[in-house]
N, C-alpha and C. Protein backbone atom coordinates (compact mmCIF):
# COMPACT_ATOMS: atom_id res chain seq x y z
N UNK A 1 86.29 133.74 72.28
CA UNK A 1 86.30 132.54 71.50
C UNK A 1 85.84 131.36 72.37
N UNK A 2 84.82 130.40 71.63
CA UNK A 2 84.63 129.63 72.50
C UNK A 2 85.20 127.99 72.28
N UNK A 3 85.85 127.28 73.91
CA UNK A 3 86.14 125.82 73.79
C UNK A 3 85.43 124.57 73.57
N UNK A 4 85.31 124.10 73.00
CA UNK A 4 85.07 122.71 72.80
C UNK A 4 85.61 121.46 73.64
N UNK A 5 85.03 120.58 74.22
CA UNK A 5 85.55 119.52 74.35
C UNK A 5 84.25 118.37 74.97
N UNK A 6 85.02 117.20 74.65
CA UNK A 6 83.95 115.89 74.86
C UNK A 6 84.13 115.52 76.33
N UNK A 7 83.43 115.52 76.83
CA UNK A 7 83.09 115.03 78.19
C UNK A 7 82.32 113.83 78.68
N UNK A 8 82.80 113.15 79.76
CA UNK A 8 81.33 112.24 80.24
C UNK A 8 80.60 112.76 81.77
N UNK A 9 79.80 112.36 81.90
CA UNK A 9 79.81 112.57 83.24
C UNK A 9 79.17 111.54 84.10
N UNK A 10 78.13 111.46 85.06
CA UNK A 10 77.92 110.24 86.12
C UNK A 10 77.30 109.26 85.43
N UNK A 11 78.18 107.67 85.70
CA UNK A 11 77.15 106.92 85.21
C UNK A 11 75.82 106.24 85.33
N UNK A 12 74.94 105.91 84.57
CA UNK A 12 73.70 105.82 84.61
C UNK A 12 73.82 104.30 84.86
N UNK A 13 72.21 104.28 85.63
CA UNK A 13 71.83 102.84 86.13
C UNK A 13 72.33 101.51 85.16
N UNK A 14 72.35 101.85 83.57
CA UNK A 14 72.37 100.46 83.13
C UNK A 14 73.85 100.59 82.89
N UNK A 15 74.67 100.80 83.93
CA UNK A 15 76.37 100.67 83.32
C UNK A 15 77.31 101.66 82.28
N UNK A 16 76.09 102.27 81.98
CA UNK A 16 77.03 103.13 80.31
C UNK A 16 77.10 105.17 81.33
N UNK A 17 77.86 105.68 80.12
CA UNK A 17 78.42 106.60 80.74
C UNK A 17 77.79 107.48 79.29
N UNK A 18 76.94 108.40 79.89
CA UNK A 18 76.30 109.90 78.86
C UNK A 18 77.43 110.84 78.38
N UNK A 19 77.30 111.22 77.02
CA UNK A 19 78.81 111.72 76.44
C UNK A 19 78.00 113.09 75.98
N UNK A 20 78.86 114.13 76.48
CA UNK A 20 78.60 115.77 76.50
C UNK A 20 79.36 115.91 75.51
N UNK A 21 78.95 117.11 75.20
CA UNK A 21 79.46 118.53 74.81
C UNK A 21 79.82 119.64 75.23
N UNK A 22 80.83 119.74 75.94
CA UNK A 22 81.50 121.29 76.71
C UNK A 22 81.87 122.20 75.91
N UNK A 23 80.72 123.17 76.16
CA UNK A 23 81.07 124.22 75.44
C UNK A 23 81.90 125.29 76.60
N UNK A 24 83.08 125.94 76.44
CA UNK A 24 83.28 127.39 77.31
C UNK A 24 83.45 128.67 76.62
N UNK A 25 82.41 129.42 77.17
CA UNK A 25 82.80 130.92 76.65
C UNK A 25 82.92 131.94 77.67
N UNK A 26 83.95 132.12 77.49
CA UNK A 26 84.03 133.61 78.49
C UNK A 26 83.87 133.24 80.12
N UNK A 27 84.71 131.76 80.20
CA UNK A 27 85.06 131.35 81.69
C UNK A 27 83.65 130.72 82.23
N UNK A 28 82.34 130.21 81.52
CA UNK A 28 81.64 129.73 81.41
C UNK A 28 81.02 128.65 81.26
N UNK A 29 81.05 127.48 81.58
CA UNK A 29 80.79 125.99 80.64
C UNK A 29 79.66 125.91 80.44
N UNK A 30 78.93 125.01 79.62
CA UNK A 30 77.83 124.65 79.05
C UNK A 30 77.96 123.45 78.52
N UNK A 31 76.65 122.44 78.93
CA UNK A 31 76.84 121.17 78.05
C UNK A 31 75.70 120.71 77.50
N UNK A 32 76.11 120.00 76.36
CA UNK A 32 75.08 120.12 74.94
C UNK A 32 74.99 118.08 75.32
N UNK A 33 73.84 117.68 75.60
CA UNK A 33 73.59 116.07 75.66
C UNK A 33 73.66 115.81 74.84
N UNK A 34 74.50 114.42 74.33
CA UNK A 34 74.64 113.83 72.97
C UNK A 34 73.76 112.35 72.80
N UNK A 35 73.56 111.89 72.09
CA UNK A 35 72.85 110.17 72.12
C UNK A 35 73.96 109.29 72.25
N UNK A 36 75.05 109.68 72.44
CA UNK A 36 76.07 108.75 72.27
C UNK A 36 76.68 108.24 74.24
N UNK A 37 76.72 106.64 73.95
CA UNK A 37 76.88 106.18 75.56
C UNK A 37 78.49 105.74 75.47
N UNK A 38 79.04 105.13 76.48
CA UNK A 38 80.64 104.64 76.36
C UNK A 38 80.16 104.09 77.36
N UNK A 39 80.52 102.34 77.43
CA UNK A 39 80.63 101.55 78.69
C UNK A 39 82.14 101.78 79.06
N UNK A 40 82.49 101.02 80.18
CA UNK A 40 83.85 100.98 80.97
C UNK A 40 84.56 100.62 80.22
N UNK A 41 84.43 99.48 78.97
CA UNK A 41 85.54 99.32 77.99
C UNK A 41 86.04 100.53 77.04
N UNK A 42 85.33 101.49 77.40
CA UNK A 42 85.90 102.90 75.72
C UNK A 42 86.57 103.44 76.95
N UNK A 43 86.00 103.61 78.32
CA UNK A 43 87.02 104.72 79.44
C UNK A 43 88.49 103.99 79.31
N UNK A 44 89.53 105.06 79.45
CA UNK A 44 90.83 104.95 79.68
C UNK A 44 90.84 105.93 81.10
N UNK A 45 91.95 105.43 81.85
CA UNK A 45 91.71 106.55 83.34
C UNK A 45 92.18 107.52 82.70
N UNK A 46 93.80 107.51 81.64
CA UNK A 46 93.60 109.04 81.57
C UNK A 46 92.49 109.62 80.02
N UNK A 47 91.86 110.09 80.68
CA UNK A 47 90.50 110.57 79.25
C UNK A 47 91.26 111.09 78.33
N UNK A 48 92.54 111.88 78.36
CA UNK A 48 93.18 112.54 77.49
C UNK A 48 94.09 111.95 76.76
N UNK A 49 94.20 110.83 76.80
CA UNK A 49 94.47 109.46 75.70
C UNK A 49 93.61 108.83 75.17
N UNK A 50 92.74 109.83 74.97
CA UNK A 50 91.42 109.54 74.13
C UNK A 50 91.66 109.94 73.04
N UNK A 51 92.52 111.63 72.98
CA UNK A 51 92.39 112.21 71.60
C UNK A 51 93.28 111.87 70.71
């Protein structure tokens, strides 16, 4: 079965932060690029008071 979850990862030159798609299957990750950015105001430190 495979996991889902939203990710960001390094931020880019103009300030904003690129928002993934983590896919895991079978102890595997994979990430799917989305068009969607988050500046420093959407980050919370803990990300998992996001959901």
């Amino acid at each position: 079965m495979a996991t889902f979850s939203i990710v960001i990862r390094g931020k880019r030159r103009d300030g904003y932060y690129p928002v993934y798609l983590m896919v895991i299957h079978n102890g595997n990750p994979g990430y799917i690029k989305t068009t969607f950015v988050v500046s420093d105001k959407g980050l919370k430190k803990n990300l998992y008071e996001n959901r």
